[in-house]
N, C-alpha and C. Protein backbone atom coordinates (compact mmCIF):
# COMPACT_ATOMS: atom_id res chain seq x y z
N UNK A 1 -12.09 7.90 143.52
CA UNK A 1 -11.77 7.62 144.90
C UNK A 1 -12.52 8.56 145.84
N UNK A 2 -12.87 9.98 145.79
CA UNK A 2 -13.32 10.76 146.44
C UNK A 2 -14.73 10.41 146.61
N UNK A 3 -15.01 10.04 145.06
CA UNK A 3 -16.65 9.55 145.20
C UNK A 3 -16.69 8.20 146.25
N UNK A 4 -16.05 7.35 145.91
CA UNK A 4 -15.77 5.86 146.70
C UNK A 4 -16.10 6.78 148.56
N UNK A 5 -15.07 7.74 148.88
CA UNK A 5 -15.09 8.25 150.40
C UNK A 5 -16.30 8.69 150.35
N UNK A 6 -16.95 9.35 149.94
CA UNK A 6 -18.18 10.31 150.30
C UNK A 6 -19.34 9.20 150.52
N UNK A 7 -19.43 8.36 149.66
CA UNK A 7 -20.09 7.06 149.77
C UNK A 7 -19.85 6.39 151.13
N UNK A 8 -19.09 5.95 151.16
CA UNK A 8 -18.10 5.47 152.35
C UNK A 8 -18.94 6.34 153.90
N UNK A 9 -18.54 7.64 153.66
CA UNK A 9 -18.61 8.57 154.84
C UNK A 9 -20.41 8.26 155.29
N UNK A 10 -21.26 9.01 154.00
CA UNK A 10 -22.62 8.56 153.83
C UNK A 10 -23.02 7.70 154.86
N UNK A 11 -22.55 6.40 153.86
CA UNK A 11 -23.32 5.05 154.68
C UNK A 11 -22.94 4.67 156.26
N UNK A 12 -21.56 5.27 156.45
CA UNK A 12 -20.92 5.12 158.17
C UNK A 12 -22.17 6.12 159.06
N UNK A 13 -22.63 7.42 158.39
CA UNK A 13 -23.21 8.35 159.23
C UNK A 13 -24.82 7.59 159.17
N UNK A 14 -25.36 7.37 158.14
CA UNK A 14 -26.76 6.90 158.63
C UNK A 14 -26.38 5.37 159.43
N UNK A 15 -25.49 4.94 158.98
CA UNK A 15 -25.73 3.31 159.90
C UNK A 15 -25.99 4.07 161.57
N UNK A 16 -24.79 5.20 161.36
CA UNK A 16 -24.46 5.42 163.12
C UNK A 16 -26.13 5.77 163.64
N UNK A 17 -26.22 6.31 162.90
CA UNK A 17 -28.20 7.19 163.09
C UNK A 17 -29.19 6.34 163.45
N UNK A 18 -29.16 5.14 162.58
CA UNK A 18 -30.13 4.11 162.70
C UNK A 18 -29.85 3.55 164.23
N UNK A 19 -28.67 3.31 164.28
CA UNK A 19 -28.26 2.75 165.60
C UNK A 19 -28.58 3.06 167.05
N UNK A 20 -28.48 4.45 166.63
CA UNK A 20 -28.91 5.28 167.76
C UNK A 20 -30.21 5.34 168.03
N UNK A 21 -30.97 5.70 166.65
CA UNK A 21 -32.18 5.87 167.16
C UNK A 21 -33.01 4.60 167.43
N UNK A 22 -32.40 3.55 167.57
CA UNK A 22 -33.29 2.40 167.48
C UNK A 22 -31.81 1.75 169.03
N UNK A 23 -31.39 2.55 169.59
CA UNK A 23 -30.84 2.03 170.67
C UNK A 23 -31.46 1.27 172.06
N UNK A 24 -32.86 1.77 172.27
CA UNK A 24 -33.51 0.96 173.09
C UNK A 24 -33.54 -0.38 173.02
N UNK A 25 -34.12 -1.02 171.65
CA UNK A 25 -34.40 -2.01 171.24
C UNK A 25 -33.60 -2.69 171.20
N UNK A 26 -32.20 -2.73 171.26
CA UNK A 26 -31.16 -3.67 171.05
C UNK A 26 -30.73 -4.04 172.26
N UNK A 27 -31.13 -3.01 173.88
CA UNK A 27 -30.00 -3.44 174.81
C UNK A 27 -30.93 -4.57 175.49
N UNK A 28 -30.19 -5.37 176.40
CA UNK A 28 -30.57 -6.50 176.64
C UNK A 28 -31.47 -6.38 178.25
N UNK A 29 -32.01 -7.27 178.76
CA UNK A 29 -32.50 -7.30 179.74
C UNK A 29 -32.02 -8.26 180.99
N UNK A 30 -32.57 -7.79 182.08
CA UNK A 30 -31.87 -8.37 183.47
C UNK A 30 -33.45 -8.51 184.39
N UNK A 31 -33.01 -9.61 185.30
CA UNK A 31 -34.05 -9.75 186.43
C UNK A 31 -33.82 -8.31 187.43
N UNK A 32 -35.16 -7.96 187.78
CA UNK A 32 -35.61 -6.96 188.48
C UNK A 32 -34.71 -7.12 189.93
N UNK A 33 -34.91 -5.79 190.56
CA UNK A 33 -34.39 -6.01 191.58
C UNK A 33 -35.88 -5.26 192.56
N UNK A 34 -35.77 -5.35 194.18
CA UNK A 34 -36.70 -4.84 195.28
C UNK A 34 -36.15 -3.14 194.63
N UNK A 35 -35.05 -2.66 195.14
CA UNK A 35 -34.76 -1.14 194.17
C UNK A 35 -35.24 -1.03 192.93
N UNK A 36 -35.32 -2.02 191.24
CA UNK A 36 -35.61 -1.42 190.19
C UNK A 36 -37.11 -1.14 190.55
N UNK A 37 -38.07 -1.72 191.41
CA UNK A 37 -39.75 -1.88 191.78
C UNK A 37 -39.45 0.19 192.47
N UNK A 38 -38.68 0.26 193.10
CA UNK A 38 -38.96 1.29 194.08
C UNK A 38 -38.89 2.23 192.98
N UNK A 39 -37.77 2.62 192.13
CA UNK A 39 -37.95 3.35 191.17
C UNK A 39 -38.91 3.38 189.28
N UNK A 40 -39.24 2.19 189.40
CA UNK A 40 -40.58 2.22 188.72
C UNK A 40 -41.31 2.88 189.46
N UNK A 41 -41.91 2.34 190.60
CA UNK A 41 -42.65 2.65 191.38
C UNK A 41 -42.95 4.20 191.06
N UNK A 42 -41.71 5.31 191.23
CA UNK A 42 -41.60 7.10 191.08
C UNK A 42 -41.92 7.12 189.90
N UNK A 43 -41.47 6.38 188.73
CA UNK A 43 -41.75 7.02 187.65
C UNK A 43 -43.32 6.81 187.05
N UNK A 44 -43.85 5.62 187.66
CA UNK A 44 -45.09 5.15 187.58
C UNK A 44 -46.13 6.36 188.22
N UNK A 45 -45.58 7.14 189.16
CA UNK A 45 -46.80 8.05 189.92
C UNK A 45 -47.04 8.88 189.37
N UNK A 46 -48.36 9.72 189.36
CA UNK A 46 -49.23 10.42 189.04
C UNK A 46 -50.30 10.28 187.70
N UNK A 47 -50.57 11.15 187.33
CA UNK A 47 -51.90 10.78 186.23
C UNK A 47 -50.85 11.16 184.88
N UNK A 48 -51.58 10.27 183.91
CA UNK A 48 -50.85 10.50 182.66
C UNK A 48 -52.32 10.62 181.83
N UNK A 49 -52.17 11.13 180.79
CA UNK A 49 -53.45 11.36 179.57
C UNK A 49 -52.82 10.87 178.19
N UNK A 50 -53.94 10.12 176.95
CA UNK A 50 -53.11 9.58 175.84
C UNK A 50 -54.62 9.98 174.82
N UNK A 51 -53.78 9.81 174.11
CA UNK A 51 -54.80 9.47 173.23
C UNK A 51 -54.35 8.35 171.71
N UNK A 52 -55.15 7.14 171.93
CA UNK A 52 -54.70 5.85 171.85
C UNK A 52 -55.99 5.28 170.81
N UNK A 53 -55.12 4.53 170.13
CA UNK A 53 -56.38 3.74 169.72
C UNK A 53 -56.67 2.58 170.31
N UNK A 54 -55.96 2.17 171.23
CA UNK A 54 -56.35 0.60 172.40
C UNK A 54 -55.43 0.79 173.50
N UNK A 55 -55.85 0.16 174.50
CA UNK A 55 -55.04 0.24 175.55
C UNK A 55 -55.30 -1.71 175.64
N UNK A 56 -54.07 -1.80 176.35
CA UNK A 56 -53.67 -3.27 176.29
C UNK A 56 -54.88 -4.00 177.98
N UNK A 57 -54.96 -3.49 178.60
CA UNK A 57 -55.99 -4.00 179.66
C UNK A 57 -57.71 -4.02 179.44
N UNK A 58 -58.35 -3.40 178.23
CA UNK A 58 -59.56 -3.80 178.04
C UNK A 58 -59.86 -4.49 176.41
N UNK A 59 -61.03 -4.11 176.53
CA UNK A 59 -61.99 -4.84 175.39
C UNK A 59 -61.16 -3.95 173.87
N UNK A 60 -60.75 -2.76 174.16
CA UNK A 60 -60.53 -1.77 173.17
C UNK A 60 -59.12 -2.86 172.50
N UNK A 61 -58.53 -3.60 172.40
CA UNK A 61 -57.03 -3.86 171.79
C UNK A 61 -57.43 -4.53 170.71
N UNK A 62 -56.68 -3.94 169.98
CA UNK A 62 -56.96 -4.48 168.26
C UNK A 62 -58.19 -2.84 167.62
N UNK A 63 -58.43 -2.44 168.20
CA UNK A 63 -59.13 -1.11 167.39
C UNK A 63 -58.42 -0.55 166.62
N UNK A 64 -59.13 -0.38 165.36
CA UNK A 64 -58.55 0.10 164.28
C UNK A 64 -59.65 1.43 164.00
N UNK A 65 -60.21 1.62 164.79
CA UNK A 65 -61.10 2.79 164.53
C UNK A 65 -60.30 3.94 164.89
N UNK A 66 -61.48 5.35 165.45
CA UNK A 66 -60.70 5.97 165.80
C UNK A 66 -60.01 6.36 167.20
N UNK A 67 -59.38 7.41 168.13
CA UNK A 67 -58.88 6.96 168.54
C UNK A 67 -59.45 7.87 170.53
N UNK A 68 -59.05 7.34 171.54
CA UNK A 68 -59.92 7.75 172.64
C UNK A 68 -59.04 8.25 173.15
N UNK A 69 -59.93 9.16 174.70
CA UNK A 69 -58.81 9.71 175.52
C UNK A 69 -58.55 8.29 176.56
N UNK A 70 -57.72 8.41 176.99
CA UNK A 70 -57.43 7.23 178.06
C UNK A 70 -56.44 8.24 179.25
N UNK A 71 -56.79 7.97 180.61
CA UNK A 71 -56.26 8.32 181.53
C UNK A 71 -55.64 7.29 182.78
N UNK A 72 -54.57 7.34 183.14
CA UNK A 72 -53.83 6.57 183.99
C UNK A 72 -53.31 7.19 185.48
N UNK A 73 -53.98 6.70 185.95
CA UNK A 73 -53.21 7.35 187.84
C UNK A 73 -52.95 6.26 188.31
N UNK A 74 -51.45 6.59 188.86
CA UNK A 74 -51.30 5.43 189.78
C UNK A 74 -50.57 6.12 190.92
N UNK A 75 -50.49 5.67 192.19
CA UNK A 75 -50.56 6.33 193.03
C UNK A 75 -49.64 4.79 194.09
N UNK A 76 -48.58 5.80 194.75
CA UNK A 76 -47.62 4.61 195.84
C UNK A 76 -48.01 4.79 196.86
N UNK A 77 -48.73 2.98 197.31
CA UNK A 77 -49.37 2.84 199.01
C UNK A 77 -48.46 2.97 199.53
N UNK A 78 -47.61 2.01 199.21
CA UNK A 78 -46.79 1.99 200.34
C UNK A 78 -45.31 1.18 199.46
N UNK A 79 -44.22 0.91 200.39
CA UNK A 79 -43.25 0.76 199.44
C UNK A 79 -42.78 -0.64 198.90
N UNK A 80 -43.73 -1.44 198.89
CA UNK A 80 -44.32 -3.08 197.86
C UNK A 80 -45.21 -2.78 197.12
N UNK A 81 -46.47 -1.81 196.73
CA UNK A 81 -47.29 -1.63 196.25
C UNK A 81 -47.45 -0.62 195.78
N UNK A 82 -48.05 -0.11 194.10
CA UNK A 82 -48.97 0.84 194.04
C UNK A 82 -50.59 0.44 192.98
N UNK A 83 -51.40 1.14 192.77
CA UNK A 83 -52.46 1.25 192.51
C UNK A 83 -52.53 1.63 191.89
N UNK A 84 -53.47 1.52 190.63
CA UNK A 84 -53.96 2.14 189.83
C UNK A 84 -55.11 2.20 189.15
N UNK A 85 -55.46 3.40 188.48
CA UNK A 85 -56.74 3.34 188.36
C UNK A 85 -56.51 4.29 186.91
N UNK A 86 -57.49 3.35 185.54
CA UNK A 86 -57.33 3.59 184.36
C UNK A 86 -58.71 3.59 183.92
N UNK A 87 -59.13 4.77 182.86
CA UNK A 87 -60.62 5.80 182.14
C UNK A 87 -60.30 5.91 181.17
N UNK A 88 -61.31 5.20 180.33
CA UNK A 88 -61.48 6.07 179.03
C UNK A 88 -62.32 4.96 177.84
N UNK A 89 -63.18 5.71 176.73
CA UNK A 89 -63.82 4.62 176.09
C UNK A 89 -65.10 4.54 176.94
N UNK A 90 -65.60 3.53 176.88
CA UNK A 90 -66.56 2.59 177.43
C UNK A 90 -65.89 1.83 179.09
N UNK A 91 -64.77 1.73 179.08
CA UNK A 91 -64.06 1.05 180.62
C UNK A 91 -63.25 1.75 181.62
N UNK A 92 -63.39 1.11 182.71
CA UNK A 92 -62.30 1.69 183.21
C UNK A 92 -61.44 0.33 184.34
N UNK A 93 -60.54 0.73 184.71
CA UNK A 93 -59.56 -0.61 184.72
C UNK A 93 -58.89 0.04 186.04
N UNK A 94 -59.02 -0.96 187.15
CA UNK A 94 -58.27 -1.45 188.28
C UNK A 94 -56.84 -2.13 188.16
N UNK A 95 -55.46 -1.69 189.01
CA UNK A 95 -54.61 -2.41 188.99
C UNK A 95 -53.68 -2.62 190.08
N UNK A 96 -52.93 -3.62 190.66
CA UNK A 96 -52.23 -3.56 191.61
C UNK A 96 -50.68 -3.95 190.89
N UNK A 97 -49.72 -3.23 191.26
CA UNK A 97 -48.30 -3.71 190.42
C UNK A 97 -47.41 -3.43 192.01
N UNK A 98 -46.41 -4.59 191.85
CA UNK A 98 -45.69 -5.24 193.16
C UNK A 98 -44.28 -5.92 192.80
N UNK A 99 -43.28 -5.77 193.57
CA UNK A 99 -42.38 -6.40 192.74
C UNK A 99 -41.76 -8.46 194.05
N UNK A 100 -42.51 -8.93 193.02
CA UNK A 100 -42.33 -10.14 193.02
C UNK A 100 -41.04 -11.22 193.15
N UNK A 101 -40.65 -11.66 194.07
CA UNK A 101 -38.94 -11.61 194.12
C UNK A 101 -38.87 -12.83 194.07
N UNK A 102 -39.23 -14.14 193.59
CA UNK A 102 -39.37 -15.62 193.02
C UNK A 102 -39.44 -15.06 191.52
N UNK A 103 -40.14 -14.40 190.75
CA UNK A 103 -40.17 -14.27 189.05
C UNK A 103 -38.47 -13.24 189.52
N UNK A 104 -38.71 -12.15 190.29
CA UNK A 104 -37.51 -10.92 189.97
C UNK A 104 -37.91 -10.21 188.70
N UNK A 105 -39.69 -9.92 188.98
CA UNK A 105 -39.70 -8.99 188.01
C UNK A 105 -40.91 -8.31 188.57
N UNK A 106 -41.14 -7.10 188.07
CA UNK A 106 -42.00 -6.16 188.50
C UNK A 106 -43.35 -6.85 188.09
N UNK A 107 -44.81 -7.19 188.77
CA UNK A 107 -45.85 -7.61 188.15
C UNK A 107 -46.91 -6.73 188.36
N UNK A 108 -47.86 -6.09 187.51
CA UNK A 108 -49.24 -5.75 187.52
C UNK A 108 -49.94 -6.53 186.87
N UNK A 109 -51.25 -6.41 187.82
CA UNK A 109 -52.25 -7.28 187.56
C UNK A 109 -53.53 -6.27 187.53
N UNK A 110 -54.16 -6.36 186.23
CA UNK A 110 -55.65 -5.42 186.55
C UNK A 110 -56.60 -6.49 186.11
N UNK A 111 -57.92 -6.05 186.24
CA UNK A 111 -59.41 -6.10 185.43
C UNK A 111 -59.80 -4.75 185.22
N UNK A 112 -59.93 -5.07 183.70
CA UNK A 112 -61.15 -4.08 183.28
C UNK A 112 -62.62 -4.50 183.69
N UNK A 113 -63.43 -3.14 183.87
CA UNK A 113 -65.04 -2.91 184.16
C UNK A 113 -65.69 -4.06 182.92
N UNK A 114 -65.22 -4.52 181.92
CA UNK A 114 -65.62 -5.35 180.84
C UNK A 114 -65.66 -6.81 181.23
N UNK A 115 -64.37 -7.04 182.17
CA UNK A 115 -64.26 -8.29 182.78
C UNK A 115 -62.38 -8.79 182.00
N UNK A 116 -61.52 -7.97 181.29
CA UNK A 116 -60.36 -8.22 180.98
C UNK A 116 -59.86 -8.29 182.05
N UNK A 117 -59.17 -9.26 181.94
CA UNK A 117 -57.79 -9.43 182.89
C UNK A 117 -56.43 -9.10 182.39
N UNK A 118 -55.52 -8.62 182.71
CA UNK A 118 -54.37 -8.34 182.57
C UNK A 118 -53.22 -8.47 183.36
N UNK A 119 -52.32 -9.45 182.87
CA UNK A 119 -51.17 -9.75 183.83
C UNK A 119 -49.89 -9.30 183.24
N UNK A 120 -48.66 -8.04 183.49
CA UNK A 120 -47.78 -7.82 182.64
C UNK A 120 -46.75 -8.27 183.74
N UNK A 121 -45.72 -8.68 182.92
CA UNK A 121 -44.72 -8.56 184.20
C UNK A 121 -43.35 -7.54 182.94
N UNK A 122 -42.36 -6.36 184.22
CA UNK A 122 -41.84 -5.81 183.79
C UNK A 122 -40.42 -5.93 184.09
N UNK A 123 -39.47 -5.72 183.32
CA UNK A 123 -37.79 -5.89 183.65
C UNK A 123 -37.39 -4.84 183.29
N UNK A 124 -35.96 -4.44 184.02
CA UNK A 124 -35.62 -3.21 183.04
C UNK A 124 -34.85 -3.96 182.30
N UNK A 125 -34.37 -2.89 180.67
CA UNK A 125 -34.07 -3.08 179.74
C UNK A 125 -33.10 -1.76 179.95
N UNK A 126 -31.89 -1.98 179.74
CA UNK A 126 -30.56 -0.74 179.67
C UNK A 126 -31.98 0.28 180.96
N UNK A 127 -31.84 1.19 180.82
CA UNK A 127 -32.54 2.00 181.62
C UNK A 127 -33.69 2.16 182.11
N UNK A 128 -34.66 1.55 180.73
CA UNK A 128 -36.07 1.89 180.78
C UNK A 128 -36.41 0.43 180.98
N UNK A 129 -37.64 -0.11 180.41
CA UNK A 129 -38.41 -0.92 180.86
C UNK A 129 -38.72 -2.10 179.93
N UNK A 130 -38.73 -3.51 179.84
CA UNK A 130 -39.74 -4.58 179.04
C UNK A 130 -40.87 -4.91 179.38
N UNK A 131 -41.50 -5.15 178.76
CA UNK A 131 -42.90 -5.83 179.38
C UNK A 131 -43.20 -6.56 178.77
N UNK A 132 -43.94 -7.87 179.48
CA UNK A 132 -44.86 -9.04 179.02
C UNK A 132 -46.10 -9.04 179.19
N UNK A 133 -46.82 -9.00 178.80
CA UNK A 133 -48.33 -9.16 178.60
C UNK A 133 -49.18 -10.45 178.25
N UNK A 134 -50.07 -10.85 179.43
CA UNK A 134 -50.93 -12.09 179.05
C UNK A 134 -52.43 -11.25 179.40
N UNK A 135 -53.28 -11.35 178.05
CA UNK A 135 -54.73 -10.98 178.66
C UNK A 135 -55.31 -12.16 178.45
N UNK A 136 -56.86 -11.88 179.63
CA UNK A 136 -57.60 -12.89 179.41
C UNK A 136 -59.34 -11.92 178.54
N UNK A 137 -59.71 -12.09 177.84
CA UNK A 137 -60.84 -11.26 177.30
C UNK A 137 -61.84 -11.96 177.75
N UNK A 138 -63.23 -11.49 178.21
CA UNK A 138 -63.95 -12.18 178.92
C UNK A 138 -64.24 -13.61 177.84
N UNK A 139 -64.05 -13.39 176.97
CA UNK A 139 -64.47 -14.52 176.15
C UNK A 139 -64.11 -15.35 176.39
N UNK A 140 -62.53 -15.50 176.88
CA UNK A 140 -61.72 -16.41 177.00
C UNK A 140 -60.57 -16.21 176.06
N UNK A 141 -60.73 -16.07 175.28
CA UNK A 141 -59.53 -15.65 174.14
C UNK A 141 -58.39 -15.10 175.04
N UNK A 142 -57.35 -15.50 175.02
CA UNK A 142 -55.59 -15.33 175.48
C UNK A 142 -55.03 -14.58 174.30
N UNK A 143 -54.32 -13.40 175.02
CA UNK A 143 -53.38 -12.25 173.90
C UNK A 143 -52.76 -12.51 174.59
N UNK A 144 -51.03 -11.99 173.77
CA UNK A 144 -49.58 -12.17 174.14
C UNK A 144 -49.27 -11.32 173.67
N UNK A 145 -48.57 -9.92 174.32
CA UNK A 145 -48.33 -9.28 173.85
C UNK A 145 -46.54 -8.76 174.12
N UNK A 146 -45.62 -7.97 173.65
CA UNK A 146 -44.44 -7.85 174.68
C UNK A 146 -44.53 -6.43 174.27
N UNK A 147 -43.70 -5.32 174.77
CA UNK A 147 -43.65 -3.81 174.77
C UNK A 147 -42.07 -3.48 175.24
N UNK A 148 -41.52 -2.19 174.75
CA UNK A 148 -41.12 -1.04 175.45
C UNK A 148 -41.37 -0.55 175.75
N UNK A 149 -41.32 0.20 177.61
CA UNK A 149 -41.90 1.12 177.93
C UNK A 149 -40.75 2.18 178.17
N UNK A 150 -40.49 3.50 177.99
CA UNK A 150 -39.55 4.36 177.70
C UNK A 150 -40.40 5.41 178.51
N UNK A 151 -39.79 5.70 179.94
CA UNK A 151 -40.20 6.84 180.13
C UNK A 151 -38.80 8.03 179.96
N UNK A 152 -39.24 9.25 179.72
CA UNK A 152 -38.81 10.74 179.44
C UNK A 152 -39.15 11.47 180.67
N UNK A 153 -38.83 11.19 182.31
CA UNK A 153 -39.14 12.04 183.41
C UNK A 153 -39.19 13.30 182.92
N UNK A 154 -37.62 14.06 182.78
CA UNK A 154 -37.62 15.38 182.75
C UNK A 154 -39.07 15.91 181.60
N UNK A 155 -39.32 15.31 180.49
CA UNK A 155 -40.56 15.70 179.73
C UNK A 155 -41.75 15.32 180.36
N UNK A 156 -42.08 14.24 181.02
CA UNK A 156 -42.81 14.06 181.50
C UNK A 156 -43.80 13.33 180.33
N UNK A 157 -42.92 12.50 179.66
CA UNK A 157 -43.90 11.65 178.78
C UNK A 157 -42.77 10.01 178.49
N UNK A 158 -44.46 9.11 178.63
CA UNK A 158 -44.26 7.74 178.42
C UNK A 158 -44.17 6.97 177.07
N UNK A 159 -43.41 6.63 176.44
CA UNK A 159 -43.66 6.21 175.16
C UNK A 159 -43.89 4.37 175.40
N UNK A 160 -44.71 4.11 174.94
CA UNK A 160 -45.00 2.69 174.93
C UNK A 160 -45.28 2.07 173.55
N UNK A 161 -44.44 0.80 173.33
CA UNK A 161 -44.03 0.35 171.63
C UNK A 161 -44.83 -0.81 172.20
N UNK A 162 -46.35 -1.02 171.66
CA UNK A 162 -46.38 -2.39 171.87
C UNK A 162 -46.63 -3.75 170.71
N UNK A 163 -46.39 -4.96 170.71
CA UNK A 163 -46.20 -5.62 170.16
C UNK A 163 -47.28 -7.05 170.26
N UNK A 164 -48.22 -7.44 168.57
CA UNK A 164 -48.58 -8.72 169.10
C UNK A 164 -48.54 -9.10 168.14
N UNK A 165 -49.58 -9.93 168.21
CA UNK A 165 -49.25 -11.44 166.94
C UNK A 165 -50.68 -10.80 165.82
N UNK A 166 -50.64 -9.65 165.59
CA UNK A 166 -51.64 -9.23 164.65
C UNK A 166 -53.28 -9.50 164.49
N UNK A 167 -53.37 -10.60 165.36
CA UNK A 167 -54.60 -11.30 165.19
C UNK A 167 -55.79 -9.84 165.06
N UNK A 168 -56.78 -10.48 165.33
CA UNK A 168 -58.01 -9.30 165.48
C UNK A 168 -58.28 -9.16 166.68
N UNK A 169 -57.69 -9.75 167.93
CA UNK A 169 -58.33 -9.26 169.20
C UNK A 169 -56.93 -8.90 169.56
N UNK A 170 -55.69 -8.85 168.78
CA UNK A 170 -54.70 -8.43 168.51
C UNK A 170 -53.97 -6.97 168.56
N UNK A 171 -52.78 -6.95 168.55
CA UNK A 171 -52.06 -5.71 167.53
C UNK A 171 -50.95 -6.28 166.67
N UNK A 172 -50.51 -5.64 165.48
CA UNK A 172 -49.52 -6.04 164.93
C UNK A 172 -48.50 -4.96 166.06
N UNK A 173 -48.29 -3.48 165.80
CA UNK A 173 -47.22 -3.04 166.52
C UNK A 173 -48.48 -1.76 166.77
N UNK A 174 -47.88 -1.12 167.70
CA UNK A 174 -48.67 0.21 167.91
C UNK A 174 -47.99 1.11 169.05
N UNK A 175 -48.02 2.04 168.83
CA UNK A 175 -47.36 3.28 169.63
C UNK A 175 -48.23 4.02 170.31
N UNK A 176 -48.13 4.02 171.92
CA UNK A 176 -49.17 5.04 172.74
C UNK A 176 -47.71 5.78 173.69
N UNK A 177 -48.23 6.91 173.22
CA UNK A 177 -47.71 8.24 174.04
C UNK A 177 -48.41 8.70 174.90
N UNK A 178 -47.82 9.13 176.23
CA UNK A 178 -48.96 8.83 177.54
C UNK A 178 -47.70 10.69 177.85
N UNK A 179 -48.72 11.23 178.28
CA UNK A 179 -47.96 12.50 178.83
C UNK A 179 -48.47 12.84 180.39
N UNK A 180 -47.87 13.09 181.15
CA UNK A 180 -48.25 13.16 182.07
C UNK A 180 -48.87 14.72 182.83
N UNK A 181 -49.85 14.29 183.97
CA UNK A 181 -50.37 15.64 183.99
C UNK A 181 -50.43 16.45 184.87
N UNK A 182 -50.04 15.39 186.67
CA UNK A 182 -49.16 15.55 187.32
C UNK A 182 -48.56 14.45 188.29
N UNK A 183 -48.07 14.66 188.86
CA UNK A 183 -47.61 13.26 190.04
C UNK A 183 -47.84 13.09 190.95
């Protein structure tokens, strides 16, 4: 019987663990509001640095090589809009993100210097963020991608889980940690 509890106890403490640590992923999502845009908006500002093996707005997604610096500034015009401006690799990538109140979800739109297009639209998810992703590659080729975006203010780092259909202009799953460098 003691063995039966300890067993028992065991499997209650890692289920609780798994749970937790995989708590993002389970909570559900809601349409954006003009406020969730304003506070993206803060957490979105200043420059962040990664080092990535693709970033989802250029030619680089699906690299399996090794891996680049990539840099992100985005910067609030005004309080419907901010800007951004993304380095690293061979490209660098233009973006405008706005919150859209017919979808009710946060949208950025860039081109990469390559000729990628990128359209994400974002919701929050429990606290942090979802994202959808449609690229266009100059080729023409269409990616679909979806993500968590998890920011850590007080650390001052972005964790981004992103997700595709594996192909080769693809990702199966991939993790970019974006730290920021200031705001």
């Amino acid at each position: 019987m003691k063995k039966f509890a300890l067993i028992l106890a065991l499997t209650n403490s890692l289920s609780c663990s798994l749970l937790l640590a995989d708590h993002h992923q389970k909570q559900a999502t809601r349409p954006a509001t003009k406020a969730d845009f304003t506070r993206f908006a803060k957490l979105e500002q200043g420059m962040r640095r990664a080092e990535v093996l693709s970033v989802i707005s250029d030619n680089s997604l699906g690299n399996k090589q090794g891996k680049t610096t990539y840099y992100w500034h985005s910067v609030i015009q005004n309080s419907s809009c901010v800007t951004s401006l993304g380095s690293g690799g061979k490209n660098s990538i233009r973006a405008v993100t706005f919150y859209d109140p017919v979808e009710k979800a946060i949208i950025r739109t860039g081109v990469s210097s390559d000729g990628t297009i990128s359209r994400s639209t974002h919701i929050p998810k429990g606290d942090q963020w979802y994202r959808e992703t449609v690229i266009t590659k100059p080729d023409g080729v269409i990616v679909r991608l979806n993500s968590d975006v998890i920011h850590n203010d007080e650390r001052g780092i972005t964790t981004i889980i992103i997700r595709g259909d594996g192909s080769k202009s693809s990702v199966g799953e991939q993790k970019n940690v974006w730290y920021r460098q200031h705001r």
